[in-house]
N, C-alpha and C. Protein backbone atom coordinates (compact mmCIF):
# COMPACT_ATOMS: atom_id res chain seq x y z
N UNK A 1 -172.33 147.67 116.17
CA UNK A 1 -172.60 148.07 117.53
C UNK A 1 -172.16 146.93 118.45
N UNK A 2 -171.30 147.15 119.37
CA UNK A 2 -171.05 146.27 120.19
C UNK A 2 -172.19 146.07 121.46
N UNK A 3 -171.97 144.71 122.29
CA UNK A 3 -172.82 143.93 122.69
C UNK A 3 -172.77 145.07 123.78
N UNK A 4 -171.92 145.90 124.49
CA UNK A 4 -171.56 147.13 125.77
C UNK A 4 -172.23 148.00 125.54
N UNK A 5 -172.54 148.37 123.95
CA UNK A 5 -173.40 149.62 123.49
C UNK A 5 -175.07 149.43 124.35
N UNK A 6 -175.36 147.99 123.82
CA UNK A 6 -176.72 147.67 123.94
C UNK A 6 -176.99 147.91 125.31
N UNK A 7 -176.56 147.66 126.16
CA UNK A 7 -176.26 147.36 127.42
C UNK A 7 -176.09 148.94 128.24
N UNK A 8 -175.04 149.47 127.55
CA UNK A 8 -175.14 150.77 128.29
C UNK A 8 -176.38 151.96 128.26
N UNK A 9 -176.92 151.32 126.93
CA UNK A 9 -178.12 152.17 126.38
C UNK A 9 -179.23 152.09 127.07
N UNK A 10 -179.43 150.74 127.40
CA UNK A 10 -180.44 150.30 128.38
C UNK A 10 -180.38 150.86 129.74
N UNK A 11 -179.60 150.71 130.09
CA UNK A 11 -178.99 151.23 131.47
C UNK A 11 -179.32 152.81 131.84
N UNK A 12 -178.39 153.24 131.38
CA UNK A 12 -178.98 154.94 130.68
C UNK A 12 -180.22 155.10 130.33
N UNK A 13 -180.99 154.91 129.78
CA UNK A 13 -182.36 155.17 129.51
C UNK A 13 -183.28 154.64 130.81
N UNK A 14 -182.81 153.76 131.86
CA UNK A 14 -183.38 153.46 132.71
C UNK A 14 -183.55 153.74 133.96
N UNK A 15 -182.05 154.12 134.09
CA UNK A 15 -181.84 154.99 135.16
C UNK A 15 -181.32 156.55 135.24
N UNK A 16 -180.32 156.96 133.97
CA UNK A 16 -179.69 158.37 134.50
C UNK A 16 -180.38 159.18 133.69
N UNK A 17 -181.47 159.28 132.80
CA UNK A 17 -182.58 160.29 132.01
C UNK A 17 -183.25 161.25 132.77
N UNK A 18 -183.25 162.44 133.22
CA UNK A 18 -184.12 163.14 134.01
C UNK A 18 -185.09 162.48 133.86
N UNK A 19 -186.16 161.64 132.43
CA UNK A 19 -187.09 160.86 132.76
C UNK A 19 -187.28 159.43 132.21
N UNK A 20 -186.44 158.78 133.04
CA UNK A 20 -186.48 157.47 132.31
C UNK A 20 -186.99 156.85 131.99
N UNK A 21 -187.17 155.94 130.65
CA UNK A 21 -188.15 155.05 130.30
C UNK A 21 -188.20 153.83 131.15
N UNK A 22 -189.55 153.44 131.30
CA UNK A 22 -189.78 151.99 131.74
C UNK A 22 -189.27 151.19 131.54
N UNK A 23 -188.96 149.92 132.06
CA UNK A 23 -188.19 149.19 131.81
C UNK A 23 -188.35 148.67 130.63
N UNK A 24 -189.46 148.31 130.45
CA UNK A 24 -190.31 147.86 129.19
C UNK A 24 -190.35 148.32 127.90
N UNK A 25 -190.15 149.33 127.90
CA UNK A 25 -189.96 150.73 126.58
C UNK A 25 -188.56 150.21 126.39
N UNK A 26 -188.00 150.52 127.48
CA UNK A 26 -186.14 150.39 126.95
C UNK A 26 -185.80 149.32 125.93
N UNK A 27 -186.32 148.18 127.01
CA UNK A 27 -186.22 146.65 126.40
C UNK A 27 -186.99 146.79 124.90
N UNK A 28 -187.82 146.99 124.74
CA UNK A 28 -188.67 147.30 123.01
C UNK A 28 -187.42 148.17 122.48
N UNK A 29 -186.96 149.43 122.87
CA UNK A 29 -185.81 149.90 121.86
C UNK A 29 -184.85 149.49 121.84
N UNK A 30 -184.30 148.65 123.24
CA UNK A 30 -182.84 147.82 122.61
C UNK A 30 -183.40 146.89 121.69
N UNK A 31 -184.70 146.34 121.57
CA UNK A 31 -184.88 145.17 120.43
C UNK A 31 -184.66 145.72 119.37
N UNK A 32 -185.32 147.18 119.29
CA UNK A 32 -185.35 147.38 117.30
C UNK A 32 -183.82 147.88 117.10
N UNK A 33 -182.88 147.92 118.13
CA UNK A 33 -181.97 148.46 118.04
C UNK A 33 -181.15 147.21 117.54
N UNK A 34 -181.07 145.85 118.09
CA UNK A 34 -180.49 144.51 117.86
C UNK A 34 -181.23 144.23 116.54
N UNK A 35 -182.53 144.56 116.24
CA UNK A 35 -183.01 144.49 114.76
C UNK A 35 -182.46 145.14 113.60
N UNK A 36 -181.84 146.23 114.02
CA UNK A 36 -181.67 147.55 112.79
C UNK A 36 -180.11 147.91 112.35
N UNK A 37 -179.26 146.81 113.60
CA UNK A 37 -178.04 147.27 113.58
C UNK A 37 -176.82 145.68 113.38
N UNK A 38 -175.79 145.80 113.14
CA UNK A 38 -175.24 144.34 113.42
C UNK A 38 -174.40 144.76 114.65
N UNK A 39 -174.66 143.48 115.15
CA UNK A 39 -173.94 143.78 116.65
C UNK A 39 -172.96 142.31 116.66
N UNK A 40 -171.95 143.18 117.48
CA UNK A 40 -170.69 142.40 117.69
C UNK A 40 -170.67 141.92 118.79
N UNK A 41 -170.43 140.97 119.25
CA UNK A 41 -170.24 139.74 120.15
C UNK A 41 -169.03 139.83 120.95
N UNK A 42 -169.51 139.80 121.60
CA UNK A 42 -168.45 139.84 123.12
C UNK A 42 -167.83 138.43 123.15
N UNK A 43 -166.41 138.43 123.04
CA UNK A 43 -165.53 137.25 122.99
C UNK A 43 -164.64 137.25 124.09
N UNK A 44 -163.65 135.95 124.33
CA UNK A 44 -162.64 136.16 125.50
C UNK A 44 -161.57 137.10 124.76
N UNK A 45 -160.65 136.40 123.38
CA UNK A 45 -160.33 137.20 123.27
C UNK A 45 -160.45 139.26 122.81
N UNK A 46 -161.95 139.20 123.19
CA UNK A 46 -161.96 140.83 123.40
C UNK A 46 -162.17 141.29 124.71
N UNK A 47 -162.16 140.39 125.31
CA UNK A 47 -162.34 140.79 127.09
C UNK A 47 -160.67 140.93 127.21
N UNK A 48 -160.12 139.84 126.95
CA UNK A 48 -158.66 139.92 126.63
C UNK A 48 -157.96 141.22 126.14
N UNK A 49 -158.15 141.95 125.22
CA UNK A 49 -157.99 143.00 124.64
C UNK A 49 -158.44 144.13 124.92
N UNK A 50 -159.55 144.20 125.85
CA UNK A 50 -160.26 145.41 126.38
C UNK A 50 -159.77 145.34 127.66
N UNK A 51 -159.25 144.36 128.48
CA UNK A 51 -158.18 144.40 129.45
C UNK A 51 -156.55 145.26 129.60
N UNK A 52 -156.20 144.66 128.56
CA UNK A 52 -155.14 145.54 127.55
C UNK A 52 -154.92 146.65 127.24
N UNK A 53 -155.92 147.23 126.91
CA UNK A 53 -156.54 148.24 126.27
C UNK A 53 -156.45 149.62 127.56
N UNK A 54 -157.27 149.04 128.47
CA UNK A 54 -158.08 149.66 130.03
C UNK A 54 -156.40 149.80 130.28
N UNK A 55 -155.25 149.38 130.40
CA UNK A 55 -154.03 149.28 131.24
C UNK A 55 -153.48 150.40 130.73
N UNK A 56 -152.82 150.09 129.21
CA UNK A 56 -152.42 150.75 128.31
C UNK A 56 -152.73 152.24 128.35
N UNK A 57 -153.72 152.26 128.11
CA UNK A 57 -154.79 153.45 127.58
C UNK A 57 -155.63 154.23 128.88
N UNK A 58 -155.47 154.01 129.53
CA UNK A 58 -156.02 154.54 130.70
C UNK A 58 -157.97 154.78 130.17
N UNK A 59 -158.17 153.52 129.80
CA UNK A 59 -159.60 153.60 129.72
C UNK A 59 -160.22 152.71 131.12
N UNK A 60 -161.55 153.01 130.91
CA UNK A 60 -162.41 151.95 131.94
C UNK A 60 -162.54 150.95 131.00
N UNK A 61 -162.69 149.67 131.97
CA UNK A 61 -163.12 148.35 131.41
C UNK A 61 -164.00 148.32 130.19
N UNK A 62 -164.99 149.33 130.96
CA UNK A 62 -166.67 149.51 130.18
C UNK A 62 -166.11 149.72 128.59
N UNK A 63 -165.49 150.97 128.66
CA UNK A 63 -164.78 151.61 127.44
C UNK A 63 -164.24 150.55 126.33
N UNK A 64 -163.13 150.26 127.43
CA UNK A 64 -162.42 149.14 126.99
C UNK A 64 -162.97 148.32 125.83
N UNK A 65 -163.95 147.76 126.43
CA UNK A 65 -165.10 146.60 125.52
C UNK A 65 -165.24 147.10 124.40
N UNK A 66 -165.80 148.30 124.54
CA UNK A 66 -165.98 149.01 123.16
C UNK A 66 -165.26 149.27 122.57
N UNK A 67 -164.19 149.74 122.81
CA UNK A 67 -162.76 149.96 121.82
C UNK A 67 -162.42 148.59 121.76
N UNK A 68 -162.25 147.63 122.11
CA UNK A 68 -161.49 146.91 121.28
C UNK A 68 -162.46 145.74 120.57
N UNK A 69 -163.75 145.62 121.05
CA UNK A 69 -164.96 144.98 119.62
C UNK A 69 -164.61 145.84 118.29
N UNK A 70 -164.39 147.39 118.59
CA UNK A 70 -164.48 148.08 117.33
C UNK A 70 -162.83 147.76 116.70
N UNK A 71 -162.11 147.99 117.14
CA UNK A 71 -160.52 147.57 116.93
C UNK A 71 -160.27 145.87 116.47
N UNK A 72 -160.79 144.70 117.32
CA UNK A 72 -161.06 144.02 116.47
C UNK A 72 -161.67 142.97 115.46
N UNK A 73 -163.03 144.35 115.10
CA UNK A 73 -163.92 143.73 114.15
C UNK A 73 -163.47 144.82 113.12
N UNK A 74 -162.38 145.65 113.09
CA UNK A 74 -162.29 146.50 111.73
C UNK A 74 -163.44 147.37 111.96
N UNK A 75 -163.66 148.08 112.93
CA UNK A 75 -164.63 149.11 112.97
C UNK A 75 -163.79 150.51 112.96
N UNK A 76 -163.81 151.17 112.31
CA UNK A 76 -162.77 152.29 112.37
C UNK A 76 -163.10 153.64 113.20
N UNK A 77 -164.60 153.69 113.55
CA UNK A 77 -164.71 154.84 114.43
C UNK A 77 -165.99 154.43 115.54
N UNK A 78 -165.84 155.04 116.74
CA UNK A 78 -166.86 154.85 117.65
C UNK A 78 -167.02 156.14 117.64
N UNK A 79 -168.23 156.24 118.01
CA UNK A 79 -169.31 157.80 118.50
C UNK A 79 -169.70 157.45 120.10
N UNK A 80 -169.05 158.78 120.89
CA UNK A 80 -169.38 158.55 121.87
C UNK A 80 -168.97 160.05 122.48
N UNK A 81 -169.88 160.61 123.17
CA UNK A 81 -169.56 162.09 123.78
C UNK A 81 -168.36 161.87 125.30
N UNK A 82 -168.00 160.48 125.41
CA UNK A 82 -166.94 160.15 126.57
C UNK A 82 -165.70 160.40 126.39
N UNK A 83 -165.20 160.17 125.00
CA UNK A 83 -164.09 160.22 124.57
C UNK A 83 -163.20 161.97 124.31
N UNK A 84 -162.06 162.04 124.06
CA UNK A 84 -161.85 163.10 123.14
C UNK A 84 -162.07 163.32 121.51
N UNK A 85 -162.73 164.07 121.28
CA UNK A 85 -163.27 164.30 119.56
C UNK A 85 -162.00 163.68 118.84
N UNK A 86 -161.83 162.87 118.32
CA UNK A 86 -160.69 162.56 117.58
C UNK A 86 -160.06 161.79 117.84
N UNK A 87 -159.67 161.65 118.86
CA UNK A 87 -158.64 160.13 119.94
C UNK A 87 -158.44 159.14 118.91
N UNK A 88 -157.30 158.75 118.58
CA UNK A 88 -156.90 157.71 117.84
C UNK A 88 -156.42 156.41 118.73
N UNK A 89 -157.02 155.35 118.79
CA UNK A 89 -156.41 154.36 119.23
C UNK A 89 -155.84 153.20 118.52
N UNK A 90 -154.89 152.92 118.65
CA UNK A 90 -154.95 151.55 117.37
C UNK A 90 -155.56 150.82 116.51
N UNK A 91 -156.12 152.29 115.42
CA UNK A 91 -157.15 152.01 114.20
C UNK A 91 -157.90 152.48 114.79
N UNK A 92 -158.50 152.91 115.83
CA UNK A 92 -159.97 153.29 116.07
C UNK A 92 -159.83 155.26 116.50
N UNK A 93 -160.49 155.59 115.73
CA UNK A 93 -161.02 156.91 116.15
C UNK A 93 -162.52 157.31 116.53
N UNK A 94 -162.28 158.17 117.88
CA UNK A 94 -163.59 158.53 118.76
C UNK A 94 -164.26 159.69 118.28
N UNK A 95 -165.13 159.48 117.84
CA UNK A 95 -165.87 160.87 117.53
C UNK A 95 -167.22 161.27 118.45
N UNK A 96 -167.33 162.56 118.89
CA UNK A 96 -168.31 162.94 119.41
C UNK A 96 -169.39 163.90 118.57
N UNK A 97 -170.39 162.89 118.55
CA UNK A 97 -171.42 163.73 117.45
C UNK A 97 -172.11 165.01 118.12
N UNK A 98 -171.63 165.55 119.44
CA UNK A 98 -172.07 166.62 119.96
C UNK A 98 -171.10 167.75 119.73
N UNK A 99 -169.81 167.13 118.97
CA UNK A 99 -168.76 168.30 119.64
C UNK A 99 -168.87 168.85 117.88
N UNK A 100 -168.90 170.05 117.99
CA UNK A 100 -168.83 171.14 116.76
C UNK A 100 -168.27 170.55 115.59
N UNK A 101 -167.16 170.50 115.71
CA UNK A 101 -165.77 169.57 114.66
C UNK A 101 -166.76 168.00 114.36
N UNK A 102 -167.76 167.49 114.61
CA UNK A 102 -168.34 166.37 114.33
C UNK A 102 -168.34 166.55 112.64
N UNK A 103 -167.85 165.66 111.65
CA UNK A 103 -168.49 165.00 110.69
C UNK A 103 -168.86 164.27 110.27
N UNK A 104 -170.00 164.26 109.82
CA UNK A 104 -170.52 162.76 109.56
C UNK A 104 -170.19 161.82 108.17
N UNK A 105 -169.43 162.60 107.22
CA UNK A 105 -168.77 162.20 105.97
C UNK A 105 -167.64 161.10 105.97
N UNK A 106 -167.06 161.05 107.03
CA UNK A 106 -166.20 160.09 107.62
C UNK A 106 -166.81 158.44 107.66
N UNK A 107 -168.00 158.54 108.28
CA UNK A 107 -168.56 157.50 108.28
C UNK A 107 -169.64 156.94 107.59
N UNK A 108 -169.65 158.21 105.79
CA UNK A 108 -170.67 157.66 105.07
C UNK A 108 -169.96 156.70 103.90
N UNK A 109 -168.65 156.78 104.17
CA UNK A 109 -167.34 156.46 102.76
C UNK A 109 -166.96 155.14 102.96
């Protein structure tokens, strides 16, 4: 999980939820979330690369981050309902665990 995940999760749960959690709640689930998961570290060269990335690719910055922590830490797929189901980016494929075509066998192997 990249360091953008944690961050956007918080964010989202705080503000755009028809009922958002407290600030306080959030902060307790990004913890067990930094507890339960390994999280990847935001570097220059991936600000570097998620720059790149955002030009190239016609992503947002935000995006960006995330595709290229996952691109390069060898993460081969992100889950995210933003993307297109499938989107291949240089090694990285987007999957949306909402969209029908979702499998989850991909990422038990």
């Amino acid at each position: 999980m990249s360091v953008q995940c944690l961050t956007e999760f918080y964010s989202a749960t705080t503000h755009r939820l028809p009922e958002p959690l407290a600030p306080r709640v959030a902060l307790e689930q990004v913890g067990r979330l930094v507890q339960s998961c390994h999280v990847l570290d935001l570097t220059p060269a991936i600000v570097l690369e998620a720059c790149r990335g955002s030009a190239e690719h016609r992503l947002s910055l935000w995006d960006g981050l995330i595709w290229a922590s996952a691109k390069m830490n060898g993460v081969p797929y992100v889950l995210t309902e933003d993307a297109e189901h499938g989107r291949f980016l240089e090694g990285v494929t987007y999957l949306n665990p909402f969209d029908p075509r979702f499998d989850l066998a991909p990422l038990l192997a």
